[in-house]
PDB file of N, CA and C in Angstrom:
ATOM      1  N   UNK A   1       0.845  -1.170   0.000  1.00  0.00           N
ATOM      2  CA  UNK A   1       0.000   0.000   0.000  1.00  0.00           C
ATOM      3  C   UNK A   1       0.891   1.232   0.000  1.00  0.00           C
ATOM      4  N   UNK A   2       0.454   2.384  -0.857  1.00  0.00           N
ATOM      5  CA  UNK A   2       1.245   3.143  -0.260  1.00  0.00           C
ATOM      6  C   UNK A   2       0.214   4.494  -0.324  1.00  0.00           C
ATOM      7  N   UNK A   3       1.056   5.263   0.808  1.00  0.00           N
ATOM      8  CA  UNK A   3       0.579   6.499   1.649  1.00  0.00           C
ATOM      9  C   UNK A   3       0.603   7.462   0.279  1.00  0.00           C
ATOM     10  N   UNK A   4      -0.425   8.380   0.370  1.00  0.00           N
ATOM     11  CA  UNK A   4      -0.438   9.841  -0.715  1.00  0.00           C
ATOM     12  C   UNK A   4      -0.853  10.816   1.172  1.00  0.00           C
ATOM     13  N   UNK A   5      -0.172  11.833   0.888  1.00  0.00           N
ATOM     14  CA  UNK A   5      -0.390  13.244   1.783  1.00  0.00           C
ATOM     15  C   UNK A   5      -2.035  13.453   1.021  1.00  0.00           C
ATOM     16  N   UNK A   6      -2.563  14.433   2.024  1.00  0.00           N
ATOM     17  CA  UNK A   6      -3.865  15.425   1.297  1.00  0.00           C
ATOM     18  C   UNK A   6      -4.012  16.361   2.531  1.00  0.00           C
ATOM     19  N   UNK A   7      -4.156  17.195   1.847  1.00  0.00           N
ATOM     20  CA  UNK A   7      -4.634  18.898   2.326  1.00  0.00           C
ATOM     21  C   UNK A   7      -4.877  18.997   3.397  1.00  0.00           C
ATOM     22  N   UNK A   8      -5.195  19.546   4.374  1.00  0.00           N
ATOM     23  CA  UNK A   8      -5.767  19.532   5.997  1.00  0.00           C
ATOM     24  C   UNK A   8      -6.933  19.977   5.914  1.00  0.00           C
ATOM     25  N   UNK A   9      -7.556  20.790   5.103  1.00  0.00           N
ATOM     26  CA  UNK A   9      -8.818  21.197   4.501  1.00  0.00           C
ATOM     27  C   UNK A   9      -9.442  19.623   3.991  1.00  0.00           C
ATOM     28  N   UNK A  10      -8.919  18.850   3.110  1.00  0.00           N
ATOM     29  CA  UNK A  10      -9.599  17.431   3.046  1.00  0.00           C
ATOM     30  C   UNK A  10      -9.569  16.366   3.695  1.00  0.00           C
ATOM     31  N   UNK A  11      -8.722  16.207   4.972  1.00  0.00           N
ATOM     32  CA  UNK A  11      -8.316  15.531   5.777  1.00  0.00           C
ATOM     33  C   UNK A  11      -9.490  16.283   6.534  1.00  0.00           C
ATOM     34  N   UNK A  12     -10.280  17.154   6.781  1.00  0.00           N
ATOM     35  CA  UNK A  12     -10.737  17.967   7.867  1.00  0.00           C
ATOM     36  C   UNK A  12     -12.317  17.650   7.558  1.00  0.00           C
ATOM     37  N   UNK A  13     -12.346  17.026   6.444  1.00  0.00           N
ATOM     38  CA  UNK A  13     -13.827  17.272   5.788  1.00  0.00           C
ATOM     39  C   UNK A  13     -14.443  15.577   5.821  1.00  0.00           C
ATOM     40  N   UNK A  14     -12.510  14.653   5.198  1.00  0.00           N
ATOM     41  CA  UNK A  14     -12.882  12.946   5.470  1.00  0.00           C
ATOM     42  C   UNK A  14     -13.625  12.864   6.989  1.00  0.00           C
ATOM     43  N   UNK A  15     -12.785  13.586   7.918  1.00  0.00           N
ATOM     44  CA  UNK A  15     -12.509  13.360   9.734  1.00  0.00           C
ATOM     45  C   UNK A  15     -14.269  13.998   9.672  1.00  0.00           C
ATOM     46  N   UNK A  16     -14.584  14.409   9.469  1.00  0.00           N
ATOM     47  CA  UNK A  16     -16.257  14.830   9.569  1.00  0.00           C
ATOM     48  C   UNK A  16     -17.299  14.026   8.788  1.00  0.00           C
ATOM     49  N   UNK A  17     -16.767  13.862   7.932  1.00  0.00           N
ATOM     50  CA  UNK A  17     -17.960  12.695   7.188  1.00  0.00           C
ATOM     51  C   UNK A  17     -18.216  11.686   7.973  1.00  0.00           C
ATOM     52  N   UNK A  18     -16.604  10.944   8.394  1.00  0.00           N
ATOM     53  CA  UNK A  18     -16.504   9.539   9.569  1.00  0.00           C
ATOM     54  C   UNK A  18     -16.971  10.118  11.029  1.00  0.00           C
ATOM     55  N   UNK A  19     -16.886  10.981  11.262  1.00  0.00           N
ATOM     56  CA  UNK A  19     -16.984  11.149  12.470  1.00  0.00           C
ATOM     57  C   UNK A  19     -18.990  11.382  12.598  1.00  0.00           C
ATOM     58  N   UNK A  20     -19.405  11.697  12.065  1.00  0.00           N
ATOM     59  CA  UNK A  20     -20.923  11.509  11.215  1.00  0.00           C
ATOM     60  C   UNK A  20     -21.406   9.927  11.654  1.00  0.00           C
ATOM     61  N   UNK A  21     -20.421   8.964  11.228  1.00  0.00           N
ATOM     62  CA  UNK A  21     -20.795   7.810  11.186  1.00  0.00           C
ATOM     63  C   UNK A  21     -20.529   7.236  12.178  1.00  0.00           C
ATOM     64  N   UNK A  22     -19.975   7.994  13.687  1.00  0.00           N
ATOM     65  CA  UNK A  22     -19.867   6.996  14.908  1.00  0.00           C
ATOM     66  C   UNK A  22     -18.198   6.369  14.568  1.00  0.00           C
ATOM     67  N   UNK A  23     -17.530   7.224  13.684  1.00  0.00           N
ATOM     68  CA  UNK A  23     -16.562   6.887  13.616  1.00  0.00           C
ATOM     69  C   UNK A  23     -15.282   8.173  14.054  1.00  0.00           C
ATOM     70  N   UNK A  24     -14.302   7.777  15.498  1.00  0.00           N
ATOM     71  CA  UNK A  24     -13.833   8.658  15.964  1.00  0.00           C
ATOM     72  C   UNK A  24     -12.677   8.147  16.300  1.00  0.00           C
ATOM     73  N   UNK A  25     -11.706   7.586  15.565  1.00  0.00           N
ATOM     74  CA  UNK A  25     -10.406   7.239  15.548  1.00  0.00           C
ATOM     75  C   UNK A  25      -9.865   7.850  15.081  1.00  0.00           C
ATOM     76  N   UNK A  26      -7.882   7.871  15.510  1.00  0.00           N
ATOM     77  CA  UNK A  26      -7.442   8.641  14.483  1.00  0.00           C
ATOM     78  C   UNK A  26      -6.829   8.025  13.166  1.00  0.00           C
ATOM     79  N   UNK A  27      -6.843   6.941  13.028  1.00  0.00           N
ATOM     80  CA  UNK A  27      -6.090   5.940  12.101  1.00  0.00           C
ATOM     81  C   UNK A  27      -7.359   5.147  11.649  1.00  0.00           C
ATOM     82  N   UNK A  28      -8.033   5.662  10.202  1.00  0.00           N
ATOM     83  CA  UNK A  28      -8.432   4.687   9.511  1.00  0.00           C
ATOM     84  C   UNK A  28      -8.027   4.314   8.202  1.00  0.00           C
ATOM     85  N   UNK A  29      -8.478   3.051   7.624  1.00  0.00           N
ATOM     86  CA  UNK A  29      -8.633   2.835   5.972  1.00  0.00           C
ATOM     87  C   UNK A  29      -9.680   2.742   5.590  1.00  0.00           C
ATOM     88  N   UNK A  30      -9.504   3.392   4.507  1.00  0.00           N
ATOM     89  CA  UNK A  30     -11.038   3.682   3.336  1.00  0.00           C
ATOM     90  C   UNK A  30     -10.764   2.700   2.753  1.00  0.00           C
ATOM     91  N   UNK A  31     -11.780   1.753   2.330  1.00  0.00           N
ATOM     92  CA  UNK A  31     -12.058   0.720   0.875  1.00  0.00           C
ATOM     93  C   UNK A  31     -13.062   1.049   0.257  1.00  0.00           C
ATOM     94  N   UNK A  32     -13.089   1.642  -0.943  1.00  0.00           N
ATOM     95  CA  UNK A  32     -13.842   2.425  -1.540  1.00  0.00           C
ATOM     96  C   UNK A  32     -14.766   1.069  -2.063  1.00  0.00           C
ATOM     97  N   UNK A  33     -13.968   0.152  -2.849  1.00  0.00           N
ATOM     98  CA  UNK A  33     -14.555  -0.839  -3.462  1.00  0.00           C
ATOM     99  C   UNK A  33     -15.148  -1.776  -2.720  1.00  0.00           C
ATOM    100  N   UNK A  34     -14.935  -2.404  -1.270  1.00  0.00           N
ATOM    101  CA  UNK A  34     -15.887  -2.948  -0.152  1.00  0.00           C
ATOM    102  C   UNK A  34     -16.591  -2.068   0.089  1.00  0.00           C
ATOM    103  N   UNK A  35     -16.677  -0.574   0.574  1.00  0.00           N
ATOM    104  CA  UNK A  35     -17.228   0.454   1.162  1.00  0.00           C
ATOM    105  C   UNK A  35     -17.272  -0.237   3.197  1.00  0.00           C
ATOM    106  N   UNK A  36     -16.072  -0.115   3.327  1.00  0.00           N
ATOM    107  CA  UNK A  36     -15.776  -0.600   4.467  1.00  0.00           C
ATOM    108  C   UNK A  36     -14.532   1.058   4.982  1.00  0.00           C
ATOM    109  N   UNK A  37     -14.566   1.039   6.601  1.00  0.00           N
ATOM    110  CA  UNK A  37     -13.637   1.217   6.323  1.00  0.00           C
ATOM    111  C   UNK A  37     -12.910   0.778   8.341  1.00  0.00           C
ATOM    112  N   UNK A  38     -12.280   0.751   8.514  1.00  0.00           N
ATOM    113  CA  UNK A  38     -11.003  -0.418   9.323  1.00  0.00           C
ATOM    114  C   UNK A  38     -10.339   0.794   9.658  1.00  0.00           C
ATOM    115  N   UNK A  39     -10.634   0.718  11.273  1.00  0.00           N
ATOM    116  CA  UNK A  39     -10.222   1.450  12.430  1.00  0.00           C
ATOM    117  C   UNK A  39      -8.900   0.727  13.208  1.00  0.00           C
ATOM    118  N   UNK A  40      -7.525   1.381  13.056  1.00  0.00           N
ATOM    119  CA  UNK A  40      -6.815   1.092  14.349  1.00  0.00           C
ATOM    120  C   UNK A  40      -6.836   1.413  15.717  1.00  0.00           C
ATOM    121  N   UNK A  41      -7.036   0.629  16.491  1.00  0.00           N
ATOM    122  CA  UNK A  41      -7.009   0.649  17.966  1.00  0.00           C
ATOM    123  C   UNK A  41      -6.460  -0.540  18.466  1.00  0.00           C
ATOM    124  N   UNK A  42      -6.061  -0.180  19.469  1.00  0.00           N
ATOM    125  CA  UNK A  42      -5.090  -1.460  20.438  1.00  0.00           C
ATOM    126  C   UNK A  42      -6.318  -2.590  21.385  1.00  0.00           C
ATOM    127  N   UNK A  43      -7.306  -1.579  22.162  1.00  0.00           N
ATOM    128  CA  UNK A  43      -8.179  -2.355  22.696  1.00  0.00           C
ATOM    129  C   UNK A  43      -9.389  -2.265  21.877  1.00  0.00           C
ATOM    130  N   UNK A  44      -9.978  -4.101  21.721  1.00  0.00           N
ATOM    131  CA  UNK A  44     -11.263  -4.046  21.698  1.00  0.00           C
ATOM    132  C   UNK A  44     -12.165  -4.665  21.977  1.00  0.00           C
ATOM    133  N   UNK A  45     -13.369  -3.264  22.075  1.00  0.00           N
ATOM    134  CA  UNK A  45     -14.751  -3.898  22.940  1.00  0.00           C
ATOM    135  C   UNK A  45     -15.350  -4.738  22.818  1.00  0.00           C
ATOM    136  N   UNK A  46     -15.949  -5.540  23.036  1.00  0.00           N
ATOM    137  CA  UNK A  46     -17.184  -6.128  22.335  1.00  0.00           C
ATOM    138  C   UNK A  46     -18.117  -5.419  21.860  1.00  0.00           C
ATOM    139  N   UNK A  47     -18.557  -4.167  22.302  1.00  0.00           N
ATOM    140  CA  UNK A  47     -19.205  -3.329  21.343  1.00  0.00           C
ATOM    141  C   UNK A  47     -18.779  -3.430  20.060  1.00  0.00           C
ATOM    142  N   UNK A  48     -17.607  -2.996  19.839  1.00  0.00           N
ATOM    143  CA  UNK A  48     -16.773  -2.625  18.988  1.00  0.00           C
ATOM    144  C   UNK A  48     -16.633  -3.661  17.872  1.00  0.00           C
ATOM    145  N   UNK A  49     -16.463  -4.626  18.344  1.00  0.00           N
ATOM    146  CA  UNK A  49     -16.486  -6.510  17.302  1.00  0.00           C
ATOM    147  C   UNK A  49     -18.322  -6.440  17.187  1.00  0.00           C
ATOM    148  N   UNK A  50     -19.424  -5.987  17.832  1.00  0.00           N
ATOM    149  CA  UNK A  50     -20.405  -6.557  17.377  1.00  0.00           C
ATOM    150  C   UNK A  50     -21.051  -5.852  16.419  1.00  0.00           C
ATOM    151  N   UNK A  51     -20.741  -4.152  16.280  1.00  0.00           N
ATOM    152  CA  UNK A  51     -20.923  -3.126  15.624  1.00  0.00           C
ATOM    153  C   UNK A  51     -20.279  -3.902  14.264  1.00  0.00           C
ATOM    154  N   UNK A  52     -18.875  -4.153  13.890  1.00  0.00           N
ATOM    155  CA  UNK A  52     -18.539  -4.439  13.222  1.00  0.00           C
ATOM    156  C   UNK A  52     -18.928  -5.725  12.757  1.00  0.00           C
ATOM    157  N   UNK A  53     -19.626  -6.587  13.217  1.00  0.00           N
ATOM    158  CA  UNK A  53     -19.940  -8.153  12.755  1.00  0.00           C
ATOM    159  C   UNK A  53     -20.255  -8.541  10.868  1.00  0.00           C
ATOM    160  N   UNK A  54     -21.248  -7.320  11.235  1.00  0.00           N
ATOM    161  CA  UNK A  54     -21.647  -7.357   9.772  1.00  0.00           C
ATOM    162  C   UNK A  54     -20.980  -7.264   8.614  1.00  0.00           C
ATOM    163  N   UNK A  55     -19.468  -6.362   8.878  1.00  0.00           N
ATOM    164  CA  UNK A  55     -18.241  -6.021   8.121  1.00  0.00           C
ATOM    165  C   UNK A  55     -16.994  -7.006   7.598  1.00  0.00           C
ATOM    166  N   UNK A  56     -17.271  -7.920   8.840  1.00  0.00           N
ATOM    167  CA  UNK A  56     -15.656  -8.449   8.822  1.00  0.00           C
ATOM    168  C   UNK A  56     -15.650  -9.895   8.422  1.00  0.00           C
ATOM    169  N   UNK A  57     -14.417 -10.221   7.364  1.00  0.00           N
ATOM    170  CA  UNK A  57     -14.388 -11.438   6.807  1.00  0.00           C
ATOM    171  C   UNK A  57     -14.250 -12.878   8.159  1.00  0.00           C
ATOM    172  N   UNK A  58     -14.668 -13.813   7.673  1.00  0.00           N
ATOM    173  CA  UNK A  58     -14.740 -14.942   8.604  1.00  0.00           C
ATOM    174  C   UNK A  58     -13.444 -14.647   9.388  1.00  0.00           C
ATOM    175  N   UNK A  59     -11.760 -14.938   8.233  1.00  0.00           N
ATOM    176  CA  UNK A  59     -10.297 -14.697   9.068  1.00  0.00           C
ATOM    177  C   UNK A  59     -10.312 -13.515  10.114  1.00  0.00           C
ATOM    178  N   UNK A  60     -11.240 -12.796   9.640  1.00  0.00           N
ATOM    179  CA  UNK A  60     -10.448 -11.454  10.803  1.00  0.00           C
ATOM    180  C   UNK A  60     -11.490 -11.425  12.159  1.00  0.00           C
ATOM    181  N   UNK A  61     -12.995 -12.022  11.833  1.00  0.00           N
ATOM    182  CA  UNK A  61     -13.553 -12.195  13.128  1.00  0.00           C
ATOM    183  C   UNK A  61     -13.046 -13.508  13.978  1.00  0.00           C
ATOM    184  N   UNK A  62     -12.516 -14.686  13.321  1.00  0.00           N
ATOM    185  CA  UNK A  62     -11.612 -15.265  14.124  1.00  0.00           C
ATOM    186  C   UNK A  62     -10.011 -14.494  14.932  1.00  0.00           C
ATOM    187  N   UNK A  63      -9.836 -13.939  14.070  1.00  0.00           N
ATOM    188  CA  UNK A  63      -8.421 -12.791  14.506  1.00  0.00           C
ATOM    189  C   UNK A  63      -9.113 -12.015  15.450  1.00  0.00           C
ATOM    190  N   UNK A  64     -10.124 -10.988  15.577  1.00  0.00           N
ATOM    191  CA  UNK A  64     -10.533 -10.527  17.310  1.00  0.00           C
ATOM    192  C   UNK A  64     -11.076 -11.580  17.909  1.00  0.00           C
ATOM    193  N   UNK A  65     -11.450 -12.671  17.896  1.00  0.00           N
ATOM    194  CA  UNK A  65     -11.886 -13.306  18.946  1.00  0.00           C
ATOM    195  C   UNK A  65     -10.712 -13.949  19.528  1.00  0.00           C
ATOM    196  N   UNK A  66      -9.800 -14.032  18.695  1.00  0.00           N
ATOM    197  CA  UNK A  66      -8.569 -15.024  19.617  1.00  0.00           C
ATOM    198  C   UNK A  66      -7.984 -14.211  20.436  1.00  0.00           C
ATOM    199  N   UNK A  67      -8.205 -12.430  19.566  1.00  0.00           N
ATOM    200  CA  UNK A  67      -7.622 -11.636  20.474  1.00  0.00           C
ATOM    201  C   UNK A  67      -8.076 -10.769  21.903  1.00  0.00           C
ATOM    202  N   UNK A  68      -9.670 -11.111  21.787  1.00  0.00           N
ATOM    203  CA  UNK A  68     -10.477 -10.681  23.247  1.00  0.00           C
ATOM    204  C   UNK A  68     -10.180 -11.819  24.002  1.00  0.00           C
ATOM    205  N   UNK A  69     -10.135 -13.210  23.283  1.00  0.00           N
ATOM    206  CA  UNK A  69     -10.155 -14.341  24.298  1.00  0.00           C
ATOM    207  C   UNK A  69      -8.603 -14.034  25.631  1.00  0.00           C
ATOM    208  N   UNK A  70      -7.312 -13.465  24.136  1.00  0.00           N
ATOM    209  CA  UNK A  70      -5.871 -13.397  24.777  1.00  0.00           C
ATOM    210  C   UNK A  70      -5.931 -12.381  26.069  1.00  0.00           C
ATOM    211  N   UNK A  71      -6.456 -11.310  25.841  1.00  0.00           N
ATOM    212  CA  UNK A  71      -7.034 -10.272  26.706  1.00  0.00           C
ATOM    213  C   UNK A  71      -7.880 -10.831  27.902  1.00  0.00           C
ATOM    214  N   UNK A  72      -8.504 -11.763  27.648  1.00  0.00           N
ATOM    215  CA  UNK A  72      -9.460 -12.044  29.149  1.00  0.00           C
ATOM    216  C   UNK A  72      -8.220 -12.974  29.506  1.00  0.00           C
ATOM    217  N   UNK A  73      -7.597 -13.814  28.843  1.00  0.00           N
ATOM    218  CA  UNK A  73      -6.486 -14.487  30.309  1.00  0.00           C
ATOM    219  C   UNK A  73      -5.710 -14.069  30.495  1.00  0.00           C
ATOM    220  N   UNK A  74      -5.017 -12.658  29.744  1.00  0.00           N
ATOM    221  CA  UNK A  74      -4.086 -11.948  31.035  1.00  0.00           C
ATOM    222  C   UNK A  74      -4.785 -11.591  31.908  1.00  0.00           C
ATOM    223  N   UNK A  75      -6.431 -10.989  32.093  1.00  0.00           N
ATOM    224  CA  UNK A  75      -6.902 -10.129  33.075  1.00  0.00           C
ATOM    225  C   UNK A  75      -6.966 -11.660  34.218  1.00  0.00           C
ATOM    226  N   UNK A  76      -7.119 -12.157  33.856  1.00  0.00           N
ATOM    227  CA  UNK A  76      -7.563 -14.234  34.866  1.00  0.00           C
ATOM    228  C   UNK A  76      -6.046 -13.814  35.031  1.00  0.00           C
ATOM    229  N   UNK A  77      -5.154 -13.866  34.586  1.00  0.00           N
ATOM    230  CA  UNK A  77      -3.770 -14.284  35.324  1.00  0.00           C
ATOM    231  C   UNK A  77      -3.761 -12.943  36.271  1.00  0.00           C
ATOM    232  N   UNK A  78      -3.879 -11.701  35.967  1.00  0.00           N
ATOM    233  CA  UNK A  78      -3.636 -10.917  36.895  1.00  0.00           C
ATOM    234  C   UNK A  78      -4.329 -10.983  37.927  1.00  0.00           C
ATOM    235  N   UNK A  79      -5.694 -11.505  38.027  1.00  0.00           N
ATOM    236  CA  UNK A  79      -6.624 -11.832  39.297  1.00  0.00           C
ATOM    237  C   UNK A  79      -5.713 -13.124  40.013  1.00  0.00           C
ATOM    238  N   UNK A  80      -5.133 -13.714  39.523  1.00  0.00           N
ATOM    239  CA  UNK A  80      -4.854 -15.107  40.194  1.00  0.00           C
ATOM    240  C   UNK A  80      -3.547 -14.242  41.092  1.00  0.00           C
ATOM    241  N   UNK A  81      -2.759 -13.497  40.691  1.00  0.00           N
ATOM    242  CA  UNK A  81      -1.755 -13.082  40.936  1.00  0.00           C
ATOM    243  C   UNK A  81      -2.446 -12.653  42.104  1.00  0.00           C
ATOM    244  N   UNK A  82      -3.105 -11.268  42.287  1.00  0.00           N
ATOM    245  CA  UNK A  82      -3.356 -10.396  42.880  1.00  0.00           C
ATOM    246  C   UNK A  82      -4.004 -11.581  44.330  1.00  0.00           C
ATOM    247  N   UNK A  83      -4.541 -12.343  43.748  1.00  0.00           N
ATOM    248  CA  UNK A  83      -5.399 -13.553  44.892  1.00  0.00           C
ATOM    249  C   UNK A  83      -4.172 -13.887  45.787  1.00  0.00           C
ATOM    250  N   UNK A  84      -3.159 -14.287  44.932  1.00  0.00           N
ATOM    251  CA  UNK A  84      -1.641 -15.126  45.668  1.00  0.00           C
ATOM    252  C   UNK A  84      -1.275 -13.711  46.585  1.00  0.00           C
ATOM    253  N   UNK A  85      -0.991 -12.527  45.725  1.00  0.00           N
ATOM    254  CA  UNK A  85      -0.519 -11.820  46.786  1.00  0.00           C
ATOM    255  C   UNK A  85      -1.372 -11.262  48.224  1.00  0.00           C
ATOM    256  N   UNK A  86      -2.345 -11.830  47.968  1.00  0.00           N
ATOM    257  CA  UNK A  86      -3.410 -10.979  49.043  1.00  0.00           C
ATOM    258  C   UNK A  86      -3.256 -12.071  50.157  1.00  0.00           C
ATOM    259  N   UNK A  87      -3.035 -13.520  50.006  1.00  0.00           N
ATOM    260  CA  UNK A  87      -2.579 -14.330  51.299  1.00  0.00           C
ATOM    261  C   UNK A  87      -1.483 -14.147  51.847  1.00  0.00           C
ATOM    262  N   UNK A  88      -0.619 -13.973  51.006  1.00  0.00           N
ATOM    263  CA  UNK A  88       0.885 -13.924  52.029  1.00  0.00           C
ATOM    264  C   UNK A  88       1.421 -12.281  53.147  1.00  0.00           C
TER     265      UNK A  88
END
């Protein structure tokens, strides 16, 4: 893929159209030809995966689910931790 610059005046006008749509990230991609367009963020909600359900190919809704699943057992390991340290 590669990056093209655009104007801050059209960058100012994309950021309002999306932002219209419940869309308020700062890192997206447009697919003009899906009419999709794919938000970076580090955490995500389940809001966020169910909003999107309708969007996302079989591979990539397996790809967040492995990755909410990875997310709930660090939070289980940090409870187990926090359990160990609370006896001693």
């Amino acid at each position: 893929m590669i990056s093209k610059r655009i104007d801050h005046q059209t960058a100012s006008a994309i950021k309002s159209l999306l932002q219209k749509q419940n869309i308020h990230y700062g890192r997206v991609l447009i697919d003009f030809e899906m009419q999709t367009v794919e938000v970076q963020v580090e955490d995500y909600s389940i809001d966020d995966i169910l909003e999107t359900a309708g969007t996302l190919s079989p591979e990539r809704g397996k790809e967040l689910l492995d990755e909410v699943n990875r997310s709930r057992e660090g939070v289980r390991g940090i409870c187990r931790l926090k359990r160990v340290d609370c006896l001693n």
